[in-house]
PDB file of N, CA and C in Angstrom:
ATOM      1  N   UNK A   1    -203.200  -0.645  22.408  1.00  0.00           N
ATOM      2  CA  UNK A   1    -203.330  -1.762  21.484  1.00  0.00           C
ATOM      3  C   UNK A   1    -201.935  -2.180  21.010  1.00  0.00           C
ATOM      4  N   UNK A   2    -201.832  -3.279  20.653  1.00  0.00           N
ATOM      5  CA  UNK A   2    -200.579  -3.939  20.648  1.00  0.00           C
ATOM      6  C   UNK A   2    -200.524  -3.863  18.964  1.00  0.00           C
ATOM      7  N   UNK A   3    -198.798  -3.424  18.733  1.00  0.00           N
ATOM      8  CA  UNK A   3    -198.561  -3.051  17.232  1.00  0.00           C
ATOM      9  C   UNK A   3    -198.379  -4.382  16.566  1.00  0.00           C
ATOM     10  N   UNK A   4    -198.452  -4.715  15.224  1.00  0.00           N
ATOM     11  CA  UNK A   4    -198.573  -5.827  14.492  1.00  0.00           C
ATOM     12  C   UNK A   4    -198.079  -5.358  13.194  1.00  0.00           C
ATOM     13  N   UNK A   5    -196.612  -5.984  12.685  1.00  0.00           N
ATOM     14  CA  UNK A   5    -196.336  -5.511  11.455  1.00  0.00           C
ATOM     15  C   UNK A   5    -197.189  -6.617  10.273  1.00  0.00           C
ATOM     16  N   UNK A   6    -197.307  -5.858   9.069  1.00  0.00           N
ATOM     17  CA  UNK A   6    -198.351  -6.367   7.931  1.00  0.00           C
ATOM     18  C   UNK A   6    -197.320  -7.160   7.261  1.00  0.00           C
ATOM     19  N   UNK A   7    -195.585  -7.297   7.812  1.00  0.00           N
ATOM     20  CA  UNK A   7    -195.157  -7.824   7.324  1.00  0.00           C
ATOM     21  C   UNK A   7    -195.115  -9.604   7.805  1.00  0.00           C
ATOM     22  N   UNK A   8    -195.439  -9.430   9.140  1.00  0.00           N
ATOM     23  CA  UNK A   8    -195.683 -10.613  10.065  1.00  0.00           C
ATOM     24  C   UNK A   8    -197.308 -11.396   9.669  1.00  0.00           C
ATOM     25  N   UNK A   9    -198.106 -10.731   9.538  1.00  0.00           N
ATOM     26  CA  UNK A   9    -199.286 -11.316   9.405  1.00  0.00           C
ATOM     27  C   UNK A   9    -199.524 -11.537   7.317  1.00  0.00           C
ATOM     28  N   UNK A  10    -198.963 -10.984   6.687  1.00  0.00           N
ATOM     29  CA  UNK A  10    -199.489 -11.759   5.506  1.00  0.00           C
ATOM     30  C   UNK A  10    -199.372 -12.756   5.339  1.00  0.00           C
ATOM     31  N   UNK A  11    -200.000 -13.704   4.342  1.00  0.00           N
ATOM     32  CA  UNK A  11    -200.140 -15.040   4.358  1.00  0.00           C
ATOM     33  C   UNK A  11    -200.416 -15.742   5.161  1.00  0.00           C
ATOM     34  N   UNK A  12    -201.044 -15.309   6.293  1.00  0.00           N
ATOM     35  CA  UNK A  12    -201.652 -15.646   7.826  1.00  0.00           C
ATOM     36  C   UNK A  12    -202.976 -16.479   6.924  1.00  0.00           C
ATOM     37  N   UNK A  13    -203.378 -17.487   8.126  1.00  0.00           N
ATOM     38  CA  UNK A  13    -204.464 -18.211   7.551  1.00  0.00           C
ATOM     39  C   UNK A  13    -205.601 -17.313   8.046  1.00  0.00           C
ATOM     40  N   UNK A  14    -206.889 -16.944   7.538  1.00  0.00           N
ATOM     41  CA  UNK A  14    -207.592 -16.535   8.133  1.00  0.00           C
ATOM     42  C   UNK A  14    -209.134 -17.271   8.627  1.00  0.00           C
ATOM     43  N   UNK A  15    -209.431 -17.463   9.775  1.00  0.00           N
ATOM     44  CA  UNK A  15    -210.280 -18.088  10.401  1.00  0.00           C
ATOM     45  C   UNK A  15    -211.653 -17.513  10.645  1.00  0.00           C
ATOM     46  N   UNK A  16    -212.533 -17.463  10.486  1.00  0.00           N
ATOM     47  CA  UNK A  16    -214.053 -17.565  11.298  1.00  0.00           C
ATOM     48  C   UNK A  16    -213.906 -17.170  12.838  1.00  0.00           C
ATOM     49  N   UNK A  17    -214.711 -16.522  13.492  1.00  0.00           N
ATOM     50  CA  UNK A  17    -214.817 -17.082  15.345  1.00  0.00           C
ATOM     51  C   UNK A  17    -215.471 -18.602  15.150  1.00  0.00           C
ATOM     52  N   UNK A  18    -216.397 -18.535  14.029  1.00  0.00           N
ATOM     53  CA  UNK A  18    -217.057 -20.196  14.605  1.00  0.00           C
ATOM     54  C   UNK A  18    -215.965 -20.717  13.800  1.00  0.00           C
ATOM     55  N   UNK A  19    -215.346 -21.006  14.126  1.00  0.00           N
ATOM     56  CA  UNK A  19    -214.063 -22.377  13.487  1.00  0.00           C
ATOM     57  C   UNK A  19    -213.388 -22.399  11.809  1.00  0.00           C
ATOM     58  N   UNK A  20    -214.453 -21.351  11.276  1.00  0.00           N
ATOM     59  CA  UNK A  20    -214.797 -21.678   9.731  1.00  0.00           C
ATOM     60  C   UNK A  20    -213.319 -21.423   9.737  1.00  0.00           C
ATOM     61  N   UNK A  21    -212.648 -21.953   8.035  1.00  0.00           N
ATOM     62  CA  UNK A  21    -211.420 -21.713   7.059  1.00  0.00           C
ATOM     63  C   UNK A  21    -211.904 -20.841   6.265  1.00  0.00           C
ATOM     64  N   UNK A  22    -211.611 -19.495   5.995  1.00  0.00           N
ATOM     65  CA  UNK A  22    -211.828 -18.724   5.118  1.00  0.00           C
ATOM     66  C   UNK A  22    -210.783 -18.401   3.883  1.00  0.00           C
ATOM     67  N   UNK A  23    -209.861 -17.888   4.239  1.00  0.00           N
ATOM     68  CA  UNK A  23    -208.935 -18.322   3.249  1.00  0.00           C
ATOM     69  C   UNK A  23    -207.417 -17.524   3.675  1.00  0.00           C
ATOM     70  N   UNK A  24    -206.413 -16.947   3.331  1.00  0.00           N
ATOM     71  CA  UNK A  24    -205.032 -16.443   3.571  1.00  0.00           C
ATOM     72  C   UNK A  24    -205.460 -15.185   3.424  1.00  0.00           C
ATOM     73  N   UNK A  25    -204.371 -13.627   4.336  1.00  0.00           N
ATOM     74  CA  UNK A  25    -204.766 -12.773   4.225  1.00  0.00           C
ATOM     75  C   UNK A  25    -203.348 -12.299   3.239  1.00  0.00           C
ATOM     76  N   UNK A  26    -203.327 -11.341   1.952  1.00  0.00           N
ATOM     77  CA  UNK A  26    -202.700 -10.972   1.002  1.00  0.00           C
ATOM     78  C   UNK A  26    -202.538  -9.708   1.226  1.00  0.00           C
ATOM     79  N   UNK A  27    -203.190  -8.683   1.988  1.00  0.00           N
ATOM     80  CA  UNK A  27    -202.951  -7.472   1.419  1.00  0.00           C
ATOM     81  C   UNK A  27    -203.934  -6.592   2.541  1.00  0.00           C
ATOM     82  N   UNK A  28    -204.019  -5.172   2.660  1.00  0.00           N
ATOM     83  CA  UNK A  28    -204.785  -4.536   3.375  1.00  0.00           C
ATOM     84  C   UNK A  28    -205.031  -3.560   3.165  1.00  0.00           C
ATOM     85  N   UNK A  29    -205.971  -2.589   2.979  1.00  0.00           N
ATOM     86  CA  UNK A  29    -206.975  -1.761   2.291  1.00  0.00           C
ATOM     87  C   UNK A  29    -206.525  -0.511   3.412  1.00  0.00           C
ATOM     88  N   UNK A  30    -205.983   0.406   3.555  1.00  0.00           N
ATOM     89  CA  UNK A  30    -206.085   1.969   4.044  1.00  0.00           C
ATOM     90  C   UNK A  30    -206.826   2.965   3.483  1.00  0.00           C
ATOM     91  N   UNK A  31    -207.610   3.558   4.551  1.00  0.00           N
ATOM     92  CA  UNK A  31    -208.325   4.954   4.425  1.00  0.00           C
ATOM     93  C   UNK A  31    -207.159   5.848   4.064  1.00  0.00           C
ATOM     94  N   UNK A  32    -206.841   6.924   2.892  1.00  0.00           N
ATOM     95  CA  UNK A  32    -205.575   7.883   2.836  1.00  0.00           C
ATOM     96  C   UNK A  32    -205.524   8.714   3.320  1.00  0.00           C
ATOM     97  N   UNK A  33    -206.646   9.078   3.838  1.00  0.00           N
ATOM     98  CA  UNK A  33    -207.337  10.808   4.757  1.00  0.00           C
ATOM     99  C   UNK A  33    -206.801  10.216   6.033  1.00  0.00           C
ATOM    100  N   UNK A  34    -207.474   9.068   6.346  1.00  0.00           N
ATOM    101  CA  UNK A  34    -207.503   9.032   7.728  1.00  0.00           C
ATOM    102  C   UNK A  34    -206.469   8.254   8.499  1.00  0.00           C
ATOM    103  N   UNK A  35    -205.873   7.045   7.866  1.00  0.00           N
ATOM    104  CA  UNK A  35    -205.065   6.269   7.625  1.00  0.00           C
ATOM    105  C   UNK A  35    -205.613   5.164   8.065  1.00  0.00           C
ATOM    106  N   UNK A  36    -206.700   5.242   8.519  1.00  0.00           N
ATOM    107  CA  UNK A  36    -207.592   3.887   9.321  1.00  0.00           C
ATOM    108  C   UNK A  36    -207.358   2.793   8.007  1.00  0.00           C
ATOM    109  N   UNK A  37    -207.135   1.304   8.889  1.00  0.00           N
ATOM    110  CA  UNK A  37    -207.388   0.090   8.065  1.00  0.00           C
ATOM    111  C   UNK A  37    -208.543   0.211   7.588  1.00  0.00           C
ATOM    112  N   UNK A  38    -209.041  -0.568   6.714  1.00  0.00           N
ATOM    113  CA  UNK A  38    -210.694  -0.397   6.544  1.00  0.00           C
ATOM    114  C   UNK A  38    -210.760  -1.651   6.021  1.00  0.00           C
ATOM    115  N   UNK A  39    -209.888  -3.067   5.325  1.00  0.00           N
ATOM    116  CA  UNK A  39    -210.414  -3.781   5.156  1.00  0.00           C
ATOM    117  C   UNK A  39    -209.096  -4.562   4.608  1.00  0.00           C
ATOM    118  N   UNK A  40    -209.311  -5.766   4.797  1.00  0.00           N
ATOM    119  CA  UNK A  40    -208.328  -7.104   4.511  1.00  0.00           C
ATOM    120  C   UNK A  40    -208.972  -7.786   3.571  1.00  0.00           C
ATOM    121  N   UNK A  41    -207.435  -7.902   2.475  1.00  0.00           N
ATOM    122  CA  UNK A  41    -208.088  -8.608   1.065  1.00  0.00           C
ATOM    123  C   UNK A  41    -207.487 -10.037   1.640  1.00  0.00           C
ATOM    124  N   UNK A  42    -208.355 -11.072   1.139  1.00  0.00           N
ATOM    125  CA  UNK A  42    -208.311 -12.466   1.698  1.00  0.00           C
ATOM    126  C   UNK A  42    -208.343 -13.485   0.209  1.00  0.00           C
ATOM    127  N   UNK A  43    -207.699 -14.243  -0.058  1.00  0.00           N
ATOM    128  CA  UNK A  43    -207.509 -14.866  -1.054  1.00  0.00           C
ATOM    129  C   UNK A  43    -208.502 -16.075  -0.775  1.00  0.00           C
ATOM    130  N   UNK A  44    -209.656 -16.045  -1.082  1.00  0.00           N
ATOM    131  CA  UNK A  44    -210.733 -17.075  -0.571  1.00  0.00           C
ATOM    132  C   UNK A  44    -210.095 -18.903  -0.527  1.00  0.00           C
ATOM    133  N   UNK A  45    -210.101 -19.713   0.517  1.00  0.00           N
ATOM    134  CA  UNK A  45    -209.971 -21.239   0.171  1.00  0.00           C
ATOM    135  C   UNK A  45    -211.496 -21.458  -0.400  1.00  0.00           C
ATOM    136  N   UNK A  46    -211.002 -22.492  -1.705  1.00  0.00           N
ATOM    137  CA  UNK A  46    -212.278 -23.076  -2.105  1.00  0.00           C
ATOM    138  C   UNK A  46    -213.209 -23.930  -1.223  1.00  0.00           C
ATOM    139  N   UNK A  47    -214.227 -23.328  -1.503  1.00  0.00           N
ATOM    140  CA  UNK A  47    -215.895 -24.081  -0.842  1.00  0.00           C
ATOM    141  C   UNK A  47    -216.068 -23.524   0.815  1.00  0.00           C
ATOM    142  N   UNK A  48    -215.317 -22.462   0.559  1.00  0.00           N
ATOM    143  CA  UNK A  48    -215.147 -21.766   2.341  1.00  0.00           C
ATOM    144  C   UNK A  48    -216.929 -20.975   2.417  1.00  0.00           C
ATOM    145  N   UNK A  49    -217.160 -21.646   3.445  1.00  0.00           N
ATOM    146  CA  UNK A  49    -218.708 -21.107   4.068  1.00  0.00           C
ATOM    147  C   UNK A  49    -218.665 -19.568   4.077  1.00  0.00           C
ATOM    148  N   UNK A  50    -219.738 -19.356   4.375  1.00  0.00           N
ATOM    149  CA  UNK A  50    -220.163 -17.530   4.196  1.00  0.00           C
ATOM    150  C   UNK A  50    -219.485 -16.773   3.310  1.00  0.00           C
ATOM    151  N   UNK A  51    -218.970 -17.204   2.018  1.00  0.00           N
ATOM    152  CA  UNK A  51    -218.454 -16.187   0.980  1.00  0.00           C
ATOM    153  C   UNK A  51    -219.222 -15.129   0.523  1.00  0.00           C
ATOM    154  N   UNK A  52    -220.769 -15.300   0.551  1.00  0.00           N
ATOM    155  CA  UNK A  52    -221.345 -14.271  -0.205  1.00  0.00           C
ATOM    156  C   UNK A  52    -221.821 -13.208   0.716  1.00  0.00           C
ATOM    157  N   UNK A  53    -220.921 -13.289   2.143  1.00  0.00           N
ATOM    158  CA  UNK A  53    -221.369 -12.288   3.111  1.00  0.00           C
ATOM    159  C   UNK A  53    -220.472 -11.043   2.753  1.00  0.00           C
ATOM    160  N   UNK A  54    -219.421 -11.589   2.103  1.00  0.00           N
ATOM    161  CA  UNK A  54    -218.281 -10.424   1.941  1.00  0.00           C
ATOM    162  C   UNK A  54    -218.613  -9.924   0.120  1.00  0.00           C
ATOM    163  N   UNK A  55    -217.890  -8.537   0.421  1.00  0.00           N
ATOM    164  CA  UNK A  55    -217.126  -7.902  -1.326  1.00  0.00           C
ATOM    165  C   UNK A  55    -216.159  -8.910  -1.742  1.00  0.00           C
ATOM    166  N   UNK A  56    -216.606  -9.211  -2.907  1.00  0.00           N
ATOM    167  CA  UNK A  56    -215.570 -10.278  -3.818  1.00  0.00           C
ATOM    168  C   UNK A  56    -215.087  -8.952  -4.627  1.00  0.00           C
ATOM    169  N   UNK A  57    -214.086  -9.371  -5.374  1.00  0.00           N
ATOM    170  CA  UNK A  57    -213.508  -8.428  -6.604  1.00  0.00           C
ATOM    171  C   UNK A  57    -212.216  -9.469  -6.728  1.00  0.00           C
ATOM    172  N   UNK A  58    -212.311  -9.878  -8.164  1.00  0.00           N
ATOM    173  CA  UNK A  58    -211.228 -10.644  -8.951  1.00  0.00           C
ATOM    174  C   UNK A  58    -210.249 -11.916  -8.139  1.00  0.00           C
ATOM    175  N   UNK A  59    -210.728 -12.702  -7.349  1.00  0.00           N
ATOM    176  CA  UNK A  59    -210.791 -13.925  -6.796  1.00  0.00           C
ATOM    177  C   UNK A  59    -210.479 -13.508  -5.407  1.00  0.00           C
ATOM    178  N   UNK A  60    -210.684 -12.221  -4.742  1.00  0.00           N
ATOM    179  CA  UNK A  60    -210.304 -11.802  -3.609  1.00  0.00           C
ATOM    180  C   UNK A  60    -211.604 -11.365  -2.765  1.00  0.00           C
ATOM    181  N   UNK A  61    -211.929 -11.385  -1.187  1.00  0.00           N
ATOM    182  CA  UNK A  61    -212.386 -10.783  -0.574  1.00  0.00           C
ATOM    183  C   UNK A  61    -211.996  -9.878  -0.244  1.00  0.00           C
ATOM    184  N   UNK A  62    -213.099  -9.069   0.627  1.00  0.00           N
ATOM    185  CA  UNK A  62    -212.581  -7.832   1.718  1.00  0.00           C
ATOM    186  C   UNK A  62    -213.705  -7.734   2.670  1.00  0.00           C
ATOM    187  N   UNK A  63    -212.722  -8.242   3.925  1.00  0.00           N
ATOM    188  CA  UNK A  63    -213.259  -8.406   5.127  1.00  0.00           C
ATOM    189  C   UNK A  63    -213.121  -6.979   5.942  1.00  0.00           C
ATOM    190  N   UNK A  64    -213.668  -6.527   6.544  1.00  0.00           N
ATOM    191  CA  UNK A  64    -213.820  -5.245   7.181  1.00  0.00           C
ATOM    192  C   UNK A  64    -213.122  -5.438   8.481  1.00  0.00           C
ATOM    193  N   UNK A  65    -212.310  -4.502   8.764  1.00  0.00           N
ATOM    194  CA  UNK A  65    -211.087  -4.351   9.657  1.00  0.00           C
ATOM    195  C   UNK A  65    -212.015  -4.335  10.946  1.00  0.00           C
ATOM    196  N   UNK A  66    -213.294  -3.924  10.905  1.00  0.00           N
ATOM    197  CA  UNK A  66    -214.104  -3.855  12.236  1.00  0.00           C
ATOM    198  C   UNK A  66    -214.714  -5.269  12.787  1.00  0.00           C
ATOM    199  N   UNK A  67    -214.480  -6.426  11.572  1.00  0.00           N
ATOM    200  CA  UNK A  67    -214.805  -7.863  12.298  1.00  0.00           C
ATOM    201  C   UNK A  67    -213.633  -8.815  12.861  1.00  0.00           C
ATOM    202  N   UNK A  68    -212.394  -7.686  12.810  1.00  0.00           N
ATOM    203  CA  UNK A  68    -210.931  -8.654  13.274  1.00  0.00           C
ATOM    204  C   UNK A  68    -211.483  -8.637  14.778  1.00  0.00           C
ATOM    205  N   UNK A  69    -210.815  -9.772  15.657  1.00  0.00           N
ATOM    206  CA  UNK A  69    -211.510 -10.637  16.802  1.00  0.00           C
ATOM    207  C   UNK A  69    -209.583 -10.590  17.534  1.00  0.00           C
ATOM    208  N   UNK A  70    -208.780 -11.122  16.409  1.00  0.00           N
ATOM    209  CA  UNK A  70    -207.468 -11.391  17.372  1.00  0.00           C
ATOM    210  C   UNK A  70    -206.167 -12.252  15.975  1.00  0.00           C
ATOM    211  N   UNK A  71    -205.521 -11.577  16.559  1.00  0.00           N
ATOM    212  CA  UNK A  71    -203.835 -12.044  15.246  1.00  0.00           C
ATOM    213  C   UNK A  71    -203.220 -12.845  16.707  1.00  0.00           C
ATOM    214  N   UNK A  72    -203.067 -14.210  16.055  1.00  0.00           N
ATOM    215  CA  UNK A  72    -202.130 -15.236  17.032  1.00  0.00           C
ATOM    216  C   UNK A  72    -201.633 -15.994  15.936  1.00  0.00           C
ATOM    217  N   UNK A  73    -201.955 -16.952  15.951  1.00  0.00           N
ATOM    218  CA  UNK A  73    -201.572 -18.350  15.401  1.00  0.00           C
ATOM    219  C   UNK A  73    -202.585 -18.173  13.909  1.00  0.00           C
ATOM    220  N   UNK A  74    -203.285 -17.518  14.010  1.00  0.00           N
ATOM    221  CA  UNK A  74    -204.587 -17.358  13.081  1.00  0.00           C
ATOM    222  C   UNK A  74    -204.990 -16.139  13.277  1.00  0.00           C
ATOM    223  N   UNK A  75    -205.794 -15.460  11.996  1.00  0.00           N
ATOM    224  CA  UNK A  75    -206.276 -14.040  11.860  1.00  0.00           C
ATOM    225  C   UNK A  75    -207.898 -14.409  12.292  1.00  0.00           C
ATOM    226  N   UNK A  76    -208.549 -14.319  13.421  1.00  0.00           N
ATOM    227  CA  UNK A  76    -210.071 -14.309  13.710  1.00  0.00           C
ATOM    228  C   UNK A  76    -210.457 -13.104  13.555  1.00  0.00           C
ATOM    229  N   UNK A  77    -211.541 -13.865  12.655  1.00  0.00           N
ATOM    230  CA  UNK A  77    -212.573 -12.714  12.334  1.00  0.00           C
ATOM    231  C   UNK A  77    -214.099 -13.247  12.755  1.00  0.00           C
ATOM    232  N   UNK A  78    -214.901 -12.031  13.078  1.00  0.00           N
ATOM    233  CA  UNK A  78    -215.878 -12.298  13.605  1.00  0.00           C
ATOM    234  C   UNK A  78    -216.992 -12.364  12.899  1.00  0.00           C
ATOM    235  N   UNK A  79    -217.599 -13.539  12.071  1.00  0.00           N
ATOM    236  CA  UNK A  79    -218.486 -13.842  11.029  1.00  0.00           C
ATOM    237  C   UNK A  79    -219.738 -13.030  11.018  1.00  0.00           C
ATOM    238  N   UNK A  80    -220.131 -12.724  12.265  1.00  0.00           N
ATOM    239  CA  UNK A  80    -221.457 -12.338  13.001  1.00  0.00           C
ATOM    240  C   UNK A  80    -221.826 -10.611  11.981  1.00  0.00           C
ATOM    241  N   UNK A  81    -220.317 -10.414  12.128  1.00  0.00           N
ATOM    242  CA  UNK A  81    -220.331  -8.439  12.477  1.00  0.00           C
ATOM    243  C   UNK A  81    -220.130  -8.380  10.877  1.00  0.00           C
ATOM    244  N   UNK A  82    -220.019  -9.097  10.238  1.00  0.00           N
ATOM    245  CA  UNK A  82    -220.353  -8.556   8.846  1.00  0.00           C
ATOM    246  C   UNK A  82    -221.622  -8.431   7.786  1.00  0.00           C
TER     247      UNK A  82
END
């Protein structure tokens, strides 16, 4: 798997697979035992579709590191798997 610094991808826009705008990614959640990612805090864009699929906490999501799809141009995440 190809390495990706967290310094390159913050403030990445984060996308839907179906097209959706979800909102910028801010920050990222580590397991301390294990060191596994476990989840990306996302600064929601207003009126962004499927919000109430995710954990909100204090104007932030957290998208689960197991629905990332691909880091390019955009952070895809896979709407389906959450």
């Amino acid at each position: 798997m190809e390495r990706v610094y967290l310094k390159k991808i913050i403030n990445k826009k984060v996308m839907g697979n179906d097209g959706s705008e979800i909102g910028t990614l801010k920050n990222v959640v580590a397991e301390l035992e294990t060191g596994d990612l476990a989840e990306m805090v996302v600064h929601l864009n207003e009126g962004a579709p499927n919000q109430r699929r995710y954990r909100a906490e204090g104007g932030y999501i957290y998208i689960p590191f197991s629905s990332l799809r691909s880091i390019k141009d955009y952070i895809v995440v896979d709407v389906r798997s959450v």
